[in-house]
Protein backbone atom coordinates (compact mmCIF):
# COMPACT_ATOMS: atom_id res chain seq x y z
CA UNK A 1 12.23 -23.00 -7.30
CA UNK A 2 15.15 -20.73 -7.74
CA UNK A 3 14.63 -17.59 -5.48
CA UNK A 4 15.35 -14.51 -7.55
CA UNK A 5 17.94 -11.77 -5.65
CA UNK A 6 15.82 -8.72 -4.08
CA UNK A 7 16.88 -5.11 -5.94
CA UNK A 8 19.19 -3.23 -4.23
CA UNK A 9 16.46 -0.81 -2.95
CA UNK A 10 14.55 -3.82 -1.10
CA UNK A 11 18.16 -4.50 0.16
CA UNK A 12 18.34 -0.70 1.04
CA UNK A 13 15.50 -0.11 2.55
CA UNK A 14 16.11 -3.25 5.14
CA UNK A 15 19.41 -2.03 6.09
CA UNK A 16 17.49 1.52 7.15
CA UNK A 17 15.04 -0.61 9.44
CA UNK A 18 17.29 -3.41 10.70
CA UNK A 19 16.83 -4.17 14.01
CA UNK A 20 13.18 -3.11 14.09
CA UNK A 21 10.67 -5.46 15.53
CA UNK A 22 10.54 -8.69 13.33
CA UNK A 23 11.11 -8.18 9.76
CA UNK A 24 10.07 -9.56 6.46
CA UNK A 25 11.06 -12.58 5.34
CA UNK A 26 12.01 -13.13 1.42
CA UNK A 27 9.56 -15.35 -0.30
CA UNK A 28 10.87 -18.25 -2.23
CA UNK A 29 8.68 -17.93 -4.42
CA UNK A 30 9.44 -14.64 -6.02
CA UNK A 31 9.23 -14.36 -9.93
CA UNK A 32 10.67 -11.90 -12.33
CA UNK A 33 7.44 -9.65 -13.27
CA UNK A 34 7.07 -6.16 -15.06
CA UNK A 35 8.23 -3.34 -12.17
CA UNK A 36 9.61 0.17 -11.66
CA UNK A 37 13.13 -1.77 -12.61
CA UNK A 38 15.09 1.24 -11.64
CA UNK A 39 18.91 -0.42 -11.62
CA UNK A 40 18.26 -2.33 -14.36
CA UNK A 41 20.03 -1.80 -17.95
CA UNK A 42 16.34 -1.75 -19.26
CA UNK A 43 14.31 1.17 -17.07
CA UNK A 44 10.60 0.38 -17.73
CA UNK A 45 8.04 2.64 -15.73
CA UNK A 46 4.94 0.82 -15.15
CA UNK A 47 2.09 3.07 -13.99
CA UNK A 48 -1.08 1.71 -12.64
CA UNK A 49 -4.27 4.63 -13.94
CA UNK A 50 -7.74 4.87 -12.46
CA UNK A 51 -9.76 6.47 -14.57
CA UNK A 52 -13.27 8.09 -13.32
CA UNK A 53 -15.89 10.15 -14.68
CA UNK A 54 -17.17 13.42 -12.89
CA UNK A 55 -19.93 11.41 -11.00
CA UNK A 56 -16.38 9.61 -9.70
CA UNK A 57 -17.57 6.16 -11.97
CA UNK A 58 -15.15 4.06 -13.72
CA UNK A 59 -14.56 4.63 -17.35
CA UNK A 60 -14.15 1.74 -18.99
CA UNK A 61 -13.48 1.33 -22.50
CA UNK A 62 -10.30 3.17 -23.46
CA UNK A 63 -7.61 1.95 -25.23
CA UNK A 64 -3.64 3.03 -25.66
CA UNK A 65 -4.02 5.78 -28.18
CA UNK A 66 -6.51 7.58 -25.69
CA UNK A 67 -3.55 7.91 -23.14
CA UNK A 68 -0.60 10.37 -22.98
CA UNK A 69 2.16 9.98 -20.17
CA UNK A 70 4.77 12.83 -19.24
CA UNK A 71 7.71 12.43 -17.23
CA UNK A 72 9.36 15.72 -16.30
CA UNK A 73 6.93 17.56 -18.55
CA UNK A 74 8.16 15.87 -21.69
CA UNK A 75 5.90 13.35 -23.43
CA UNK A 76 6.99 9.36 -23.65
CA UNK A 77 5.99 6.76 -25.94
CA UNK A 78 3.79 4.09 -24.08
CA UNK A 79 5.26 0.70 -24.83
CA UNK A 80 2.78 -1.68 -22.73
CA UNK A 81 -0.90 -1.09 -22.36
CA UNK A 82 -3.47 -3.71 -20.92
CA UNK A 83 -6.80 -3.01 -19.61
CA UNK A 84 -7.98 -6.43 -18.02
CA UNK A 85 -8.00 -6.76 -14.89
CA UNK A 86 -4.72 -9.07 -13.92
CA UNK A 87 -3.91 -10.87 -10.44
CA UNK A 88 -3.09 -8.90 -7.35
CA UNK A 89 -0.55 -9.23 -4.95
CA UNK A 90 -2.15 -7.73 -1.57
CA UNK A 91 -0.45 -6.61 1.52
CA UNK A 92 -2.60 -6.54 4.48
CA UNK A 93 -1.06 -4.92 7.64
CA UNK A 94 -3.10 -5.08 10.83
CA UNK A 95 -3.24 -2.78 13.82
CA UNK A 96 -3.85 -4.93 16.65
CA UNK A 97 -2.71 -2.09 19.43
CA UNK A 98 -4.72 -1.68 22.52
CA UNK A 99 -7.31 1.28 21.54
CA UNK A 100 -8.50 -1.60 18.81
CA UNK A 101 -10.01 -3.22 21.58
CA UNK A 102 -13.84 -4.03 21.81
CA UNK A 103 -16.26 -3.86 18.88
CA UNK A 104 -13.15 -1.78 16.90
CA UNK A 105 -11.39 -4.92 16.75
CA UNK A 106 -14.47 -7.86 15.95
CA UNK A 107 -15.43 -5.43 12.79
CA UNK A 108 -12.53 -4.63 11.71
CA UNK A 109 -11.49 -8.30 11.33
CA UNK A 110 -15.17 -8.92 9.56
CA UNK A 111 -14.69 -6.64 7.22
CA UNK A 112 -10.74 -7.83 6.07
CA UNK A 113 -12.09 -11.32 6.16
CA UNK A 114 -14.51 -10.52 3.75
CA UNK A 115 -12.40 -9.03 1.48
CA UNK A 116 -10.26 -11.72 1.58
CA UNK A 117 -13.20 -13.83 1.32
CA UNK A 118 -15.39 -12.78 -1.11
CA UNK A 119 -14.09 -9.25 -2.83
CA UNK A 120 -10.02 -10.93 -4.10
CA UNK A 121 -9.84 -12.70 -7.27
CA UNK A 122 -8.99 -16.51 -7.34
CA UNK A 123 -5.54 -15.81 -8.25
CA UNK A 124 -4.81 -13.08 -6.43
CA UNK A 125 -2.26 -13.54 -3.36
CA UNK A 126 -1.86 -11.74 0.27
CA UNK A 127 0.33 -11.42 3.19
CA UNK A 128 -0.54 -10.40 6.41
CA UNK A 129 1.16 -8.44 9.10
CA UNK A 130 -0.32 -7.33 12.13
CA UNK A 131 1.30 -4.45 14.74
CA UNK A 132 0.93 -3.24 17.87
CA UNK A 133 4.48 -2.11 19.93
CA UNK A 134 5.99 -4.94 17.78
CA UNK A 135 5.87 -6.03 14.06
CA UNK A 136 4.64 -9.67 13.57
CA UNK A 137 4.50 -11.23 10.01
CA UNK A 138 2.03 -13.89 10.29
CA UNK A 139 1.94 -14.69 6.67
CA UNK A 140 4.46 -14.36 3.75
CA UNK A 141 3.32 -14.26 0.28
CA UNK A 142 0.46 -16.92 -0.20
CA UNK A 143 -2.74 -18.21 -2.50
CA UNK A 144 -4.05 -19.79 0.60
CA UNK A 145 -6.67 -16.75 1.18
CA UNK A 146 -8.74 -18.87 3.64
CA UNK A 147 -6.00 -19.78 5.82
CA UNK A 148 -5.00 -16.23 6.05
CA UNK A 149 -8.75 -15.28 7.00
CA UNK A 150 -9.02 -17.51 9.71
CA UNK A 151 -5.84 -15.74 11.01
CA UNK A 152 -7.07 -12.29 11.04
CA UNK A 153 -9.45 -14.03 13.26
CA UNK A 154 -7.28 -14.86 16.20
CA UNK A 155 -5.89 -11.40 16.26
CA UNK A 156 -5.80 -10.36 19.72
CA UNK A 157 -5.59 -6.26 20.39
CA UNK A 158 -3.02 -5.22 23.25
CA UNK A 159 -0.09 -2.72 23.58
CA UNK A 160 0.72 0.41 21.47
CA UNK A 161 1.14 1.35 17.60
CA UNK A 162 4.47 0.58 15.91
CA UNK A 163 2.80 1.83 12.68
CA UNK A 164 5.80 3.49 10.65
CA UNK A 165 8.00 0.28 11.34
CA UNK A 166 4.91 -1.90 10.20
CA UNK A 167 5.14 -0.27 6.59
CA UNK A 168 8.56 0.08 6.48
CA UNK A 169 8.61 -3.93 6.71
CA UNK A 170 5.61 -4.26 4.70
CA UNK A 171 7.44 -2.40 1.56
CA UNK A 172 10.34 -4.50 1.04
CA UNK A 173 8.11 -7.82 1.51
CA UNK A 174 4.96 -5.95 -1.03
CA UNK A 175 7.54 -5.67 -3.73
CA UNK A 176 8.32 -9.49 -3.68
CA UNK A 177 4.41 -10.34 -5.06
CA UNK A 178 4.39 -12.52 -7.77
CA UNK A 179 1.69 -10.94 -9.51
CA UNK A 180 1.78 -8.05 -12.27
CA UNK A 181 0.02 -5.47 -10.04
CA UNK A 182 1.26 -4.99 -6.03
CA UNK A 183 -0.51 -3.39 -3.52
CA UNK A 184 -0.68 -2.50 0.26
CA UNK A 185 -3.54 -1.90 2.41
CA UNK A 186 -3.09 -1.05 5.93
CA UNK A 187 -5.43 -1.12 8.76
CA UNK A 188 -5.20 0.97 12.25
CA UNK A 189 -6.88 3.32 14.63
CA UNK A 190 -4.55 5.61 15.86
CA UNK A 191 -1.06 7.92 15.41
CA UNK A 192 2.21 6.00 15.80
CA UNK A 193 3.41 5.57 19.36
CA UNK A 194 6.11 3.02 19.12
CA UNK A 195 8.29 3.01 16.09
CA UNK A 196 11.89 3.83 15.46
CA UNK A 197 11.28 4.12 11.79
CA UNK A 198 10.65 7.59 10.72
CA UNK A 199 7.53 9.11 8.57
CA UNK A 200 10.26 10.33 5.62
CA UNK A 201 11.75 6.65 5.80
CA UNK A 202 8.61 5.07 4.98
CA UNK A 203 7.56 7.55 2.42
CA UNK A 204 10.79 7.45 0.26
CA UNK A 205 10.51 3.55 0.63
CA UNK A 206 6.60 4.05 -0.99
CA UNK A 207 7.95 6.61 -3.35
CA UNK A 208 10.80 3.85 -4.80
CA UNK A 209 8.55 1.17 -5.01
CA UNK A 210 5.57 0.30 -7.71
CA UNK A 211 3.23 -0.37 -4.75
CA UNK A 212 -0.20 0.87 -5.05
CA UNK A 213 -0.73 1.64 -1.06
CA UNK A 214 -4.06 2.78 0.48
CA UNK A 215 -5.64 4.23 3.24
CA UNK A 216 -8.95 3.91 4.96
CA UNK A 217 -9.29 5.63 7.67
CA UNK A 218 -11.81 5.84 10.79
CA UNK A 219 -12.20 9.80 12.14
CA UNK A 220 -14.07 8.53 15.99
CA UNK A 221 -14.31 11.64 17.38
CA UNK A 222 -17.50 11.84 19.51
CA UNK A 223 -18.40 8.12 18.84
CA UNK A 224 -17.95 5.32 22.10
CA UNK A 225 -15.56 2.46 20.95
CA UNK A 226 -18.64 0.04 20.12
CA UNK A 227 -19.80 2.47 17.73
CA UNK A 228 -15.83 2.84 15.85
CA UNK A 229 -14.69 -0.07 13.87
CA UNK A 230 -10.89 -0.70 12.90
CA UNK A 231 -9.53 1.33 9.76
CA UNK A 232 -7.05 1.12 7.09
CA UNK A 233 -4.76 4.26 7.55
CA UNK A 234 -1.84 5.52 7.48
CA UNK A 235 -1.68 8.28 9.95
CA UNK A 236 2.02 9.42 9.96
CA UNK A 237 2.32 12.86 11.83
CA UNK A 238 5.77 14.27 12.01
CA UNK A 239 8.69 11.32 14.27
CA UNK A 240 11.54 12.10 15.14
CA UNK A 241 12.13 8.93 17.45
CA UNK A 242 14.99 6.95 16.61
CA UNK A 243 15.39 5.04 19.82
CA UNK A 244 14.05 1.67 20.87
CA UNK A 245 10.47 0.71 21.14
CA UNK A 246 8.25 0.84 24.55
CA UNK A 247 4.83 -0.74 25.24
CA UNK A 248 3.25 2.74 25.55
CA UNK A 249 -0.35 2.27 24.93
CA UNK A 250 -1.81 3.81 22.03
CA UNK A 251 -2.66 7.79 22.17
CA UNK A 252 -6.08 7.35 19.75
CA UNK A 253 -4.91 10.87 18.67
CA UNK A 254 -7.54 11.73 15.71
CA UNK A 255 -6.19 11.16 11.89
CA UNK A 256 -3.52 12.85 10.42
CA UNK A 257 -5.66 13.10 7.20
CA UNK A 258 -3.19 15.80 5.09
CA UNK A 259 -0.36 13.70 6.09
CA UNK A 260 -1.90 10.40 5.49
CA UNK A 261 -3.03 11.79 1.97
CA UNK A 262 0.33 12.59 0.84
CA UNK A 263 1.71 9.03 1.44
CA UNK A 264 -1.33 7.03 -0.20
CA UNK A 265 -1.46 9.68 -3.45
CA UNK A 266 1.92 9.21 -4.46
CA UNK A 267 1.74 5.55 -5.30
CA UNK A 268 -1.23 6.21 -6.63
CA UNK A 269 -3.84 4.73 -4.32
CA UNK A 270 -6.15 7.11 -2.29
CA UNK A 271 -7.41 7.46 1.18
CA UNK A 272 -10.68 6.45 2.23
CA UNK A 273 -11.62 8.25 5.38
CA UNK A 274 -15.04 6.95 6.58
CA UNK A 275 -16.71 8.08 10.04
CA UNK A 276 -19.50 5.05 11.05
CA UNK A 277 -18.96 1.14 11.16
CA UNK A 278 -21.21 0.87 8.66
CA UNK A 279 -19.18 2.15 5.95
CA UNK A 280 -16.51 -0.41 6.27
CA UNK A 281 -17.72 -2.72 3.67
CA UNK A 282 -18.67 0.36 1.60
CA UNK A 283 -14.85 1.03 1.78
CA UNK A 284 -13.29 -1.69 1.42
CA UNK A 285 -15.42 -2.78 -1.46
CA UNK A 286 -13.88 0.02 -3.18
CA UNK A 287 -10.45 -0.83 -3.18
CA UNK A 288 -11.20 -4.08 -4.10
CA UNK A 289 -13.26 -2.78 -7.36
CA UNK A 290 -10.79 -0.37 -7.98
CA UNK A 291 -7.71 -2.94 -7.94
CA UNK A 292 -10.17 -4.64 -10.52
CA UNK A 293 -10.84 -2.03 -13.10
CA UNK A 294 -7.48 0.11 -13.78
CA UNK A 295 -5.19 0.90 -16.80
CA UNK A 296 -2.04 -0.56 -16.79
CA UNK A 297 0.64 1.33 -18.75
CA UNK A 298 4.52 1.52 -19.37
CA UNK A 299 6.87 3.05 -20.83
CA UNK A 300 11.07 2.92 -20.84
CA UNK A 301 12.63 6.25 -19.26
CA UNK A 302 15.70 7.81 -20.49
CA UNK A 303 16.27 9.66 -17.19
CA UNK A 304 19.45 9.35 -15.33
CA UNK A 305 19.78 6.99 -11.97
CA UNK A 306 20.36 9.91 -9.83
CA UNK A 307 18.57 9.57 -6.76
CA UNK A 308 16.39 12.36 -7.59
CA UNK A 309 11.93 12.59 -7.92
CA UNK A 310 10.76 12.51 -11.39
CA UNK A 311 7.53 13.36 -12.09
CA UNK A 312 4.83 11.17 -14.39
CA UNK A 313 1.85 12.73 -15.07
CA UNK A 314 -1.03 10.63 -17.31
CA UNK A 315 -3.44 12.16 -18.94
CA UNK A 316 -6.66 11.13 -21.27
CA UNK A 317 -6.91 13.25 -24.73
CA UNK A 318 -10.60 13.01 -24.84
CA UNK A 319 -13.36 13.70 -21.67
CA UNK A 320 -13.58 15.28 -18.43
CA UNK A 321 -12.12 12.51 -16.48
CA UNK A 322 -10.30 12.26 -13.20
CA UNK A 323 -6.82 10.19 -13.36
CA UNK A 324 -5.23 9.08 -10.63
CA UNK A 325 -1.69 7.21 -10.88
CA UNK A 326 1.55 7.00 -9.61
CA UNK A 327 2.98 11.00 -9.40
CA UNK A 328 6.30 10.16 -10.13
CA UNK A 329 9.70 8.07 -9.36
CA UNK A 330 13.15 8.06 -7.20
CA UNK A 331 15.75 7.38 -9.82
CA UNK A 332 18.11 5.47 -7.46
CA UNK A 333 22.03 4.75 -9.10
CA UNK A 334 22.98 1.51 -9.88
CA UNK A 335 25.68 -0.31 -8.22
């Protein structure tokens, strides 16, 4: 099969983390599918909409005509609508530090096993990238969903959290899914300790990418590690470390929740924070549903390429309903 050049911003965005721990490697099999196509001569916005009722329930049922989108304040004409659910292209990226030890760790890997298991669709693909000082892909872009399962399995914790450099990998490699809608999901327990990657790096990477990229996070505080079970966060407090990576073990500093918030509700995705092992599944289950039961929309901007945030904002005509989508879109210049 013919592999298809990356965009320049996948090329951009591995220039800025070069260097850093092992890095992403392109997927032959990468297809041409609907994106936020932003150096392009056509520029369609695609914007994934969850759509929920004030009892925070799915509403199912509506159709194009029902939706308005706004970019900059100024209404567009929606050109693509579906309302199926369509295959997923996952991202799963592991935190296998140190503080994941114990009981943290064996749930942690139950609960992404059965979502990989039982909660993905049968054409849905992952990858999976697991961190601790050091960024390890352990598998590109595959259908193989068992395989990858029995890999989370043999995840050993040890060393400290290279968190920031694990998204900033996972970004360029999420954006080479095959399938219509793209997501990331990332799993941890603690503040970054070990990166060289930056917070505003890996948020401008989110912020030029279609990636749908959530969060569920574990607050511990006051519970012994057999009572905490691993999480899907993204805790990115303020870096300023540009220098190489040490094997400092992790802090287990408590969530950055305001932070983490800001990075997940951009794309569009949310944070889950969740405070007992038992709500794992709960959690998890969620995303899963959610991925299954969203509006897909787009429309073709006539906004210049010039590196600048443009806001989308979706709304329904009809109801009191809660939408949640992408908030907007880094014009980036063409070449």
């Amino acid at each position: 099969m013919t592999v298809i050049p990356r965009t320049a911003l996948v090329i951009v965005a591995g220039l800025v983390v070069a260097g850093v721990g092992t890095r992403a490697q392109q997927s032959s099999q990468t297809t041409p599918n609907p994106g936020f196509q932003f150096r392009t001569s056509v520029d369609l916005i695609n914007v994934t909409a969850t759509v929920t009722d004030s009892q925070g329930r799915f509403v199912p049922g509506l159709r194009m005509e029902d939706f308005e989108v706004y970019e900059d304040g100024k209404l567009q004409k929606i050109s693509q609508f579906d309302s199926e659910r369509v295959p997923v292209s996952l991202g799963i990226v592991f935190d296998s530090s140190g503080s994941m030890a114990g009981e943290k760790m064996t749930n942690a890997q139950d609960a992404v096993r059965r979502f990989l298991d039982d909660l993905l669709g049968p054409q849905d693909e992952v990858f999976l990238i697991r961190f601790d000082s050091r960024v390890s892909v352990l598998s590109d872009w595959t259908d193989n969903r068992g395989a990858v399962s029995r890999m989370v399995r043999s995840i050993r914790p040890n060393g400290g959290t290279a968190l920031y450099d694990a998204m900033s990998d996972a970004v360029p490699l999420g954006e080479q899914g095959t399938r219509r809608k793209k997501a990331l999901v990332l799993i941890s327990d603690g503040n970054d300790s070990d990166s060289s990657t930056d917070v505003d790096t890996v948020q401008r990477q989110i912020r030029e990418s279609e990636l749908l990229v959530y969060a569920v996070g574990i607050d511990s505080e006051g519970e012994s590690l057999g009572q905490t079970i691993g999480r899907i966060i993204l805790s990115l407090p303020r870096s300023g470390s540009s220098g190489p990576r040490t094997s400092r073990p992790s802090t287990g500093e408590r969530l950055n929740e305001g932070v983490l918030r800001s990075i997940t509700d951009d794309s569009g995705g949310r944070t889950e924070i969740i405070r007992n092992a038992r709500d794992i599944d709960a959690a998890t289950a969620g995303i899963a549903s959610e991925l299954s039961r969203q509006y897909f929309l787009g429309y073709s901007t006539s906004s210049p390429r010039d590196g600048r945030w443009h806001t989308i904002d979706v709304r329904v005509k009809r109801g009191n309903y809660t939408i949640r989508a992408r908030k907007g879109f880094i014009a980036e210049g063409g070449s």
